[in-house]
Structures are given as C-alpha cells and as structure tokens.
C-alpha atoms as a PDB file:
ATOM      1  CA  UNK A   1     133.033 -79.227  -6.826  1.00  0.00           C
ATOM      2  CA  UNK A   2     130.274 -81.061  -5.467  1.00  0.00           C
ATOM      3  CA  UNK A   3     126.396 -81.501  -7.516  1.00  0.00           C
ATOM      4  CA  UNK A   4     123.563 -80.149  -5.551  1.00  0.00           C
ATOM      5  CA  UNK A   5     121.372 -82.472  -4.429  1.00  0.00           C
ATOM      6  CA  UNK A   6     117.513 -82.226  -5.155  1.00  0.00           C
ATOM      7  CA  UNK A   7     115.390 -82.928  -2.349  1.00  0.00           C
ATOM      8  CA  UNK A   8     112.086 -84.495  -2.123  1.00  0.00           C
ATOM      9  CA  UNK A   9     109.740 -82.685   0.052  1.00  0.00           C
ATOM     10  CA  UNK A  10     107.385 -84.259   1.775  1.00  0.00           C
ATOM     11  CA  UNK A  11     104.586 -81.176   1.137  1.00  0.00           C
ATOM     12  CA  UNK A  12     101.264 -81.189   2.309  1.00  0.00           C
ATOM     13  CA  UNK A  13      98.674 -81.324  -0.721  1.00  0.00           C
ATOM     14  CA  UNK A  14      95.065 -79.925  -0.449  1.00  0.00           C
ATOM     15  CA  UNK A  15      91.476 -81.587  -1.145  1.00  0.00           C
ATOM     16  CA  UNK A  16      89.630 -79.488  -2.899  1.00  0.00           C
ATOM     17  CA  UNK A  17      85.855 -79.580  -1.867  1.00  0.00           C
ATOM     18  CA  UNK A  18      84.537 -76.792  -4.364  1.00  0.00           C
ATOM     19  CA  UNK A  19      81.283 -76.899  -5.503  1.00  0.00           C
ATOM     20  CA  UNK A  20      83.120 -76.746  -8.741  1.00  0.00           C
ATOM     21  CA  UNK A  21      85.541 -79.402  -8.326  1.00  0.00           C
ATOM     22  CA  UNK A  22      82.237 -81.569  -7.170  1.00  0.00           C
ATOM     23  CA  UNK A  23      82.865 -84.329 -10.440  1.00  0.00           C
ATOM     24  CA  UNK A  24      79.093 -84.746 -11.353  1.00  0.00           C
ATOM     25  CA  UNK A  25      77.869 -88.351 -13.025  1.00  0.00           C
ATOM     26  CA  UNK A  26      75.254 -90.649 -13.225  1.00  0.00           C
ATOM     27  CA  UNK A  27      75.698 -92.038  -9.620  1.00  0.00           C
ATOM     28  CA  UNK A  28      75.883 -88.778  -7.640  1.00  0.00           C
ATOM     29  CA  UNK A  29      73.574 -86.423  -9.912  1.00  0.00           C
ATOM     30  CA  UNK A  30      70.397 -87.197  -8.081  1.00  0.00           C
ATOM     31  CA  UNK A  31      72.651 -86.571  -4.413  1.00  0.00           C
ATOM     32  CA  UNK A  32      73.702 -83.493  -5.678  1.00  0.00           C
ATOM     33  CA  UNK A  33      70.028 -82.019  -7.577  1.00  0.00           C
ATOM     34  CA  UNK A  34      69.004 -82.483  -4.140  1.00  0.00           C
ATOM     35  CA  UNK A  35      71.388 -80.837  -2.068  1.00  0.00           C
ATOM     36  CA  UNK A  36      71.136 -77.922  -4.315  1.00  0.00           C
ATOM     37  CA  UNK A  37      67.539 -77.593  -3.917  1.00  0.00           C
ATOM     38  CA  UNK A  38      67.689 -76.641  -0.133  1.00  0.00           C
ATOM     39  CA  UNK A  39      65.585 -75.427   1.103  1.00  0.00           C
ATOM     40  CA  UNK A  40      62.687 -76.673  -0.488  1.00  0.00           C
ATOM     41  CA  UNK A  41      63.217 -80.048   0.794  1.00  0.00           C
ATOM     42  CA  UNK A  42      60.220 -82.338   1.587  1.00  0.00           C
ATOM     43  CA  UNK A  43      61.085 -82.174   4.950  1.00  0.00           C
ATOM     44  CA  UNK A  44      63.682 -80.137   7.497  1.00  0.00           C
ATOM     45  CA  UNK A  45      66.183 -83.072   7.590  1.00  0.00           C
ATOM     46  CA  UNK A  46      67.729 -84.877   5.162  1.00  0.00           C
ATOM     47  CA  UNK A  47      69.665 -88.447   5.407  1.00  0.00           C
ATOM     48  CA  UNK A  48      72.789 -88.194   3.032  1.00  0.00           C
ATOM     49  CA  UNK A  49      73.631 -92.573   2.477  1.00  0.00           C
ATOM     50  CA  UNK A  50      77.404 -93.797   0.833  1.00  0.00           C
ATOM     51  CA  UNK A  51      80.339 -95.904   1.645  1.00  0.00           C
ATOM     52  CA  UNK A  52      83.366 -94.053   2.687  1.00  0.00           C
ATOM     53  CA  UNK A  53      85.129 -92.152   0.354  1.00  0.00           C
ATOM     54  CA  UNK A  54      81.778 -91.590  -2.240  1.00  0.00           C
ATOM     55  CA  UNK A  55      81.952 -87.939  -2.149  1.00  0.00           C
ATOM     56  CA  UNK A  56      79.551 -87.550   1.223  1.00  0.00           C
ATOM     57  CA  UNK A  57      81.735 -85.096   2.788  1.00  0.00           C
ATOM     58  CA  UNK A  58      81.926 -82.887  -0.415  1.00  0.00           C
ATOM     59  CA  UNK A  59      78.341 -82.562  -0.904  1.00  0.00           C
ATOM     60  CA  UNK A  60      77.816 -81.826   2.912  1.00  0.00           C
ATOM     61  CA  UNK A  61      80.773 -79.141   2.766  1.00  0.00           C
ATOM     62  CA  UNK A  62      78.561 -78.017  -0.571  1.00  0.00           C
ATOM     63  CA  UNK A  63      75.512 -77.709   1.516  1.00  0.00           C
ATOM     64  CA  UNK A  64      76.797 -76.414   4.670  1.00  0.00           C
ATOM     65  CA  UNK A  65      78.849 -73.218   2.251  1.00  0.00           C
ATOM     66  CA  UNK A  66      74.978 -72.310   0.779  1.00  0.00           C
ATOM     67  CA  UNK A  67      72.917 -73.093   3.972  1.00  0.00           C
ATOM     68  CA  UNK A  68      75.371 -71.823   6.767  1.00  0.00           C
ATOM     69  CA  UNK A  69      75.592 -74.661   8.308  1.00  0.00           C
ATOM     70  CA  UNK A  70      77.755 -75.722  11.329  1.00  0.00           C
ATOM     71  CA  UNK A  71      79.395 -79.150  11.202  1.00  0.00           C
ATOM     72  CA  UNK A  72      79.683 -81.547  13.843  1.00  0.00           C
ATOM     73  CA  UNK A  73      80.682 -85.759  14.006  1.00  0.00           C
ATOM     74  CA  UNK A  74      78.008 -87.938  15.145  1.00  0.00           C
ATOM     75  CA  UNK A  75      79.900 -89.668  17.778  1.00  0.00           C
ATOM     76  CA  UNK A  76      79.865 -85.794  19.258  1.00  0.00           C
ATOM     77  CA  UNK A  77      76.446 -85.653  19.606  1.00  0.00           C
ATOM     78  CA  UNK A  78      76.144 -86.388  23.543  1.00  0.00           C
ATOM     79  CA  UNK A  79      78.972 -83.917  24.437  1.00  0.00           C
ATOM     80  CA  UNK A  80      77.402 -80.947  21.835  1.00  0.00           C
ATOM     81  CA  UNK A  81      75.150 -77.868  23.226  1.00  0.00           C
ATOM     82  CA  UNK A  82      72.510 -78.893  20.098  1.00  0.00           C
ATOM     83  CA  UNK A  83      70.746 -75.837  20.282  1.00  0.00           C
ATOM     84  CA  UNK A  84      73.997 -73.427  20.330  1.00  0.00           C
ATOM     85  CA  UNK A  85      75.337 -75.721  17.651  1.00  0.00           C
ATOM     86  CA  UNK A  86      71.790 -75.141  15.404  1.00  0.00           C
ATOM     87  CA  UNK A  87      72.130 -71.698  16.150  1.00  0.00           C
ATOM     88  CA  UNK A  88      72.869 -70.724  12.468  1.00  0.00           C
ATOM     89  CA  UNK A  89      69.583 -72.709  11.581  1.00  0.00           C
ATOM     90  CA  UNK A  90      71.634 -74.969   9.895  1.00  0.00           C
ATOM     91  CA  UNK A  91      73.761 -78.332  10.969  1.00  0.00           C
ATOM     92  CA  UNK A  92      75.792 -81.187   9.429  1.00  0.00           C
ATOM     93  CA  UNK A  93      75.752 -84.561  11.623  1.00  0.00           C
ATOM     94  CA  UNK A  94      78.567 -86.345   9.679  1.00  0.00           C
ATOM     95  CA  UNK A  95      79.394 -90.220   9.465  1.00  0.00           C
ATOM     96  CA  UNK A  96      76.737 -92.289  11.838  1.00  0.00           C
ATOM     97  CA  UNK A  97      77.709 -95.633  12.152  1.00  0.00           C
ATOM     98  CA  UNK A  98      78.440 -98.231  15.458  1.00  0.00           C
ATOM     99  CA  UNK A  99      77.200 -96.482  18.730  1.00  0.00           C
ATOM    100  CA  UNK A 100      74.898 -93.767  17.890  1.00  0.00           C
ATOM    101  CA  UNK A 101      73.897 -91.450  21.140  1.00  0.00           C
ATOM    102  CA  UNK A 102      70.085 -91.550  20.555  1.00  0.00           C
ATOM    103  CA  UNK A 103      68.495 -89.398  23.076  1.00  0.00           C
ATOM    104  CA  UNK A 104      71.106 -86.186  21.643  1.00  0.00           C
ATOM    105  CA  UNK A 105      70.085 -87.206  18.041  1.00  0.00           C
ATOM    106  CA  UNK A 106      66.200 -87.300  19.185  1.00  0.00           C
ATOM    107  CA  UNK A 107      66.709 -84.151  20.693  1.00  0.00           C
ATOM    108  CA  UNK A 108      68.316 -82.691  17.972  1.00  0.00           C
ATOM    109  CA  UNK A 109      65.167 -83.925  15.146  1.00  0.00           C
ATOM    110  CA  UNK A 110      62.940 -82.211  18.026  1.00  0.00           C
ATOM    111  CA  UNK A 111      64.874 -78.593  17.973  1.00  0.00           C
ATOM    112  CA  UNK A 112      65.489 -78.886  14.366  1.00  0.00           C
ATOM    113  CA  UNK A 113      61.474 -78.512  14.493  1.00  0.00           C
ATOM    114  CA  UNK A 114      60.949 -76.610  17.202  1.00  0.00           C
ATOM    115  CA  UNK A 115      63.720 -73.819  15.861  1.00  0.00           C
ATOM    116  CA  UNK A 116      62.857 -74.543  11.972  1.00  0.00           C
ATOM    117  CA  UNK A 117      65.828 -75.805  10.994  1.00  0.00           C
ATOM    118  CA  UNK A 118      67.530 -78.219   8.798  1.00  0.00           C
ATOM    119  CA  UNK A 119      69.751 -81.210   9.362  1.00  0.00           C
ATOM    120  CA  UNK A 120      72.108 -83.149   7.074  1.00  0.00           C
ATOM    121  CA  UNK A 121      72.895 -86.364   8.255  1.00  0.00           C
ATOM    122  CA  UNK A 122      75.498 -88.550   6.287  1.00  0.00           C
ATOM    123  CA  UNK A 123      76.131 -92.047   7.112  1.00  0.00           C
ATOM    124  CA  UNK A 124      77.703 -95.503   5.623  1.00  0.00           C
ATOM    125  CA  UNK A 125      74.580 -97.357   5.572  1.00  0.00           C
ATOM    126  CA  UNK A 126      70.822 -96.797   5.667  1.00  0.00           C
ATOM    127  CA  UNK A 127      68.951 -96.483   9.352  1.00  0.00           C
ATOM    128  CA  UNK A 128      67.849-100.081   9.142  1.00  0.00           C
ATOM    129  CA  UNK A 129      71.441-101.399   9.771  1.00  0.00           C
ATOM    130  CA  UNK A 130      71.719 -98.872  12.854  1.00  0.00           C
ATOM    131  CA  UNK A 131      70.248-101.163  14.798  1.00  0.00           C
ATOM    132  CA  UNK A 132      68.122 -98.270  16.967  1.00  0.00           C
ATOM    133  CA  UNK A 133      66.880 -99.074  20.432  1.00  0.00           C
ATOM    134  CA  UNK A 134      64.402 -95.963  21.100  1.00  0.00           C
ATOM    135  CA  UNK A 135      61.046 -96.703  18.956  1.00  0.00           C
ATOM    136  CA  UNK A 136      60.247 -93.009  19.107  1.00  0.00           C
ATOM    137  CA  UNK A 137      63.864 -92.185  17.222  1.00  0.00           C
ATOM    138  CA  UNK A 138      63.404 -95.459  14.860  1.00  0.00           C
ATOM    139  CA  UNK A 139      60.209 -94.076  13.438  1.00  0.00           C
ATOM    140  CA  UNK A 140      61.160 -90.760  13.118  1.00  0.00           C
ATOM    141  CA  UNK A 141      64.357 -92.090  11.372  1.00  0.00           C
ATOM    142  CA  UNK A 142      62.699 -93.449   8.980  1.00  0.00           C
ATOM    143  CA  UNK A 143      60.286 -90.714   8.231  1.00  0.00           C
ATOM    144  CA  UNK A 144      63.403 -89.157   6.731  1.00  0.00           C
ATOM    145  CA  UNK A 145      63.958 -88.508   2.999  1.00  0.00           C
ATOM    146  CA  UNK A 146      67.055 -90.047   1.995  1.00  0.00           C
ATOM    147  CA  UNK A 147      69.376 -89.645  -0.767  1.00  0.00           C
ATOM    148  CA  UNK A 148      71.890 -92.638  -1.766  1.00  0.00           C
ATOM    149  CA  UNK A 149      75.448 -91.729  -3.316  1.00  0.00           C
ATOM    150  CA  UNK A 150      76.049 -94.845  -5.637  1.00  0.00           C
ATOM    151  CA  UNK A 151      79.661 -96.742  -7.121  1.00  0.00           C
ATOM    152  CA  UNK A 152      81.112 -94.249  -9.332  1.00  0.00           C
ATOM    153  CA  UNK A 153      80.824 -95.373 -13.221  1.00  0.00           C
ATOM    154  CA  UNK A 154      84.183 -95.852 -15.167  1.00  0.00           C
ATOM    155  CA  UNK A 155      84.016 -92.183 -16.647  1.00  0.00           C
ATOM    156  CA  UNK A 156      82.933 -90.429 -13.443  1.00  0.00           C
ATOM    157  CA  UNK A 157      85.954 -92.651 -11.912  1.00  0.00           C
ATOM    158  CA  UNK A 158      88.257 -91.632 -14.548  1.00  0.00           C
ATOM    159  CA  UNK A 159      87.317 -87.704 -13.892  1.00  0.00           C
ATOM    160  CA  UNK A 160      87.869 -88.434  -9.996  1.00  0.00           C
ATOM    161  CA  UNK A 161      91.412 -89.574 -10.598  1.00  0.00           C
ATOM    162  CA  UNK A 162      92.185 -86.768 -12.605  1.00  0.00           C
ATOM    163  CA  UNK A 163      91.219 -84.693  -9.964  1.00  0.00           C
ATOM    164  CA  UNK A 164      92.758 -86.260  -7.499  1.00  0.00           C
ATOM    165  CA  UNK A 165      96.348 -86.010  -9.386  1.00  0.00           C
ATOM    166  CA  UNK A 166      95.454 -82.420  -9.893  1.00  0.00           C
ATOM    167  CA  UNK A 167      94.919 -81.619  -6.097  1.00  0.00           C
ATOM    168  CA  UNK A 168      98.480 -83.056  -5.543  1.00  0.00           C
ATOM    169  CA  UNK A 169      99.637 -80.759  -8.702  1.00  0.00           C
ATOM    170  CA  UNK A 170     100.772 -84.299 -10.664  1.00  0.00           C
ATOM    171  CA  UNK A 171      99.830 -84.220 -14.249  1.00  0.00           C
ATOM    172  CA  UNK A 172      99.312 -87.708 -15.506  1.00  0.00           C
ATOM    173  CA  UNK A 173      98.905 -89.381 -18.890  1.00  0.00           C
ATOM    174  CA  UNK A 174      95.473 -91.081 -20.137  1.00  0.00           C
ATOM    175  CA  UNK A 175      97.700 -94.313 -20.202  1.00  0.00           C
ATOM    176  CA  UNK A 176      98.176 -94.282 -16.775  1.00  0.00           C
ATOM    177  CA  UNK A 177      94.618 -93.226 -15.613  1.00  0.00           C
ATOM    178  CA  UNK A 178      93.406 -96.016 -17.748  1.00  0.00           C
ATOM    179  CA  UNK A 179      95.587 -98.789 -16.103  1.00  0.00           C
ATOM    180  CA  UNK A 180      94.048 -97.829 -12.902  1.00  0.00           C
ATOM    181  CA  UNK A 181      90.338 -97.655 -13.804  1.00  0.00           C
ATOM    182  CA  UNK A 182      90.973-101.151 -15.664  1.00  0.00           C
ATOM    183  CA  UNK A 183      92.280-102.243 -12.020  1.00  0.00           C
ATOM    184  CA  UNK A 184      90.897-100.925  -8.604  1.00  0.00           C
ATOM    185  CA  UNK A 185      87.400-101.538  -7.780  1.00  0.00           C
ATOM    186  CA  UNK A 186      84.802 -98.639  -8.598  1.00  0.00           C
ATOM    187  CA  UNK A 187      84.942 -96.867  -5.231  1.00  0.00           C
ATOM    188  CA  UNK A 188      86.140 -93.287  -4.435  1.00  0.00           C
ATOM    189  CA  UNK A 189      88.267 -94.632  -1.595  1.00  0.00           C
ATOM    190  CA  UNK A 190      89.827 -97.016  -3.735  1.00  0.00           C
ATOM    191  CA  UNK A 191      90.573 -94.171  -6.303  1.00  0.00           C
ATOM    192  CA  UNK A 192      92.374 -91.914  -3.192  1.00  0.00           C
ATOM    193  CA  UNK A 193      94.470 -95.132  -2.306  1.00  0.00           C
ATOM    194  CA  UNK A 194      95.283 -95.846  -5.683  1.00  0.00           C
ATOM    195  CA  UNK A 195      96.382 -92.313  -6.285  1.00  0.00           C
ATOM    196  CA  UNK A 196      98.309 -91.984  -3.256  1.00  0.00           C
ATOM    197  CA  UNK A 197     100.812 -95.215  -3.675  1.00  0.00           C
ATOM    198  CA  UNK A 198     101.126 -93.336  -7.393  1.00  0.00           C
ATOM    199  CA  UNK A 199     102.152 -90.104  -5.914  1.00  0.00           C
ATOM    200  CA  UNK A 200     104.467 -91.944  -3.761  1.00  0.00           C
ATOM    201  CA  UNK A 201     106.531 -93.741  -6.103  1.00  0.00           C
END
C-alpha cells in the first residue's frame, strides 16, 4: 500500500494594505499624521518621498480608501484623460522617477486647481533629482508640501517582518525574526526579500 504524498502548493499569498495593518513608528508617524489629516492640507497636492518598498504604496492605498481617490502610474500620465481620471476629486500619481511627461503632470497641478482637487504624488526621490526641464512645472514642484518616509528603526522593522510572515500565514519564532533584523539592512524592501527566500525554504 503506497503513503500519500503531501504536496507543496505553490499558493498565492495576499499583502495586506489595511489602514490597520499600516505598522506605525518613529520613521513613518509624521507620513502617516499627515495623510490622515486630508483634507486640511496646506495645499491641494501633496508629494509623498521614500525608497521602494518604505510603505509609500500603503499610505497612498490609505489615502485614496478615505479620499476616493483614483490611482494611476506616473509613466501613464501622457496617455490618461486627467480630468475624467480627477473626476472623483481625488487622484494618486504613484512612483515618479526617470522620464516624467511634464506637460500631463502640469496640466494635471492646473485641473487639480481649477476642479478643487487633491493630488498624491509618491516618488523615490525628492523633485530636485527629477531633473525638470519646464521652469513653470519646476517651480510649482517645489511649491509642494512634502512628506519623507524614513529607514525603518529595528522595532518598527521587527513589527514589519512579523507582518509580513503573517500575510503569508507563517508563524515564526522571535529567534528567527531576530537573526534577520541583526542581518539585512533597515529597508522595507530588504525585509520583503528577506522574508520571501524564508518562506521559500
């Protein structure tokens, strides 16, 4: 009589980008206060600054859940019909970076004005590093409050990995969450990679 075999399934696992699975700490609190105070923002747009994987995403699926918001990638920003995609009064420009369409984003500030809307913008770096050709767009750019997502500290990093092990359903023991904190550099990408050669062993 032959054993059954147990097979390992390749599933799927899910991301969770709650507002309460948002891990707050000392580097994103000030990111998050101000997302959360929308819409009494200084200004209708808002410039949303970390390296990838620092929990930008999260707070702009956060903010687009309470404002209404539509989402949209930057590098779509030539191809999009701006004022259908405002529509909701609301819109999420995610991940700027390399060749940024600047008439469609200096039309967009304009109807985000003209239609009294808000704008999140999230991006990799601040506007100084993308390197913008129309003066009009620089300055106005700049004129932008902006809110920077910093390295993650060693607890907030610690309650990251935890999550992440939870969103793939893998309990894990404090020994093993402390061997990688002791080990991968303080980023949120590094803490996905980390967990994901875990999961895979």
């Amino acid at each position: 009589m032959s054993v059954p075999r147990q097979l390992a399934l390749a599933l799927p696992h899910t991301e969770s980008f709650a507002r309460e699975d948002f891990l707050v700490g000392e580097p994103n609190y000030s990111a998050l206060a101000t997302i959360e105070r929308w819409p009494d923002w200084p200004g209708r747009a808002l410039l949303l600054i970390g390296p990838e994987g620092s929990g930008k995403s999260h707070l702009a699926g956060i903010w687009a859940e309470i404002a209404g918001a539509r989402r949209i990638a930057a590098r779509a920003l030539g191809e999009t019909d701006l004022l259908a995609a405002l529509a909701t009064g609301a819109l999420v420009v995610e991940d700027v970076q390399g060749a940024l369409d600047e008439r469609a984003m200096f039309h967009l500030l304009n109807l985000t004005r003209e239609e009294e809307g808000f704008v999140l913008i999230t991006a990799r770096a601040p506007v100084p590093s993308w390197n913008v050709g129309l003066p009009d767009l620089a300055s106005r750019l700049r004129a932008i409050p902006s809110v920077t997502l910093a390295a993650p500290d060693d607890a907030t990093l610690r309650a990251v990995l935890v999550k992440l092990f939870a969103d793939r359903q893998l309990a894990v023991d404090e020994s093993l969450i402390a061997y990688i904190v002791t080990r991968v550099e303080r980023s949120f990408a590094a803490a996905r990679e980390a967990v994901a050669v875990a999961a895979s062993r």
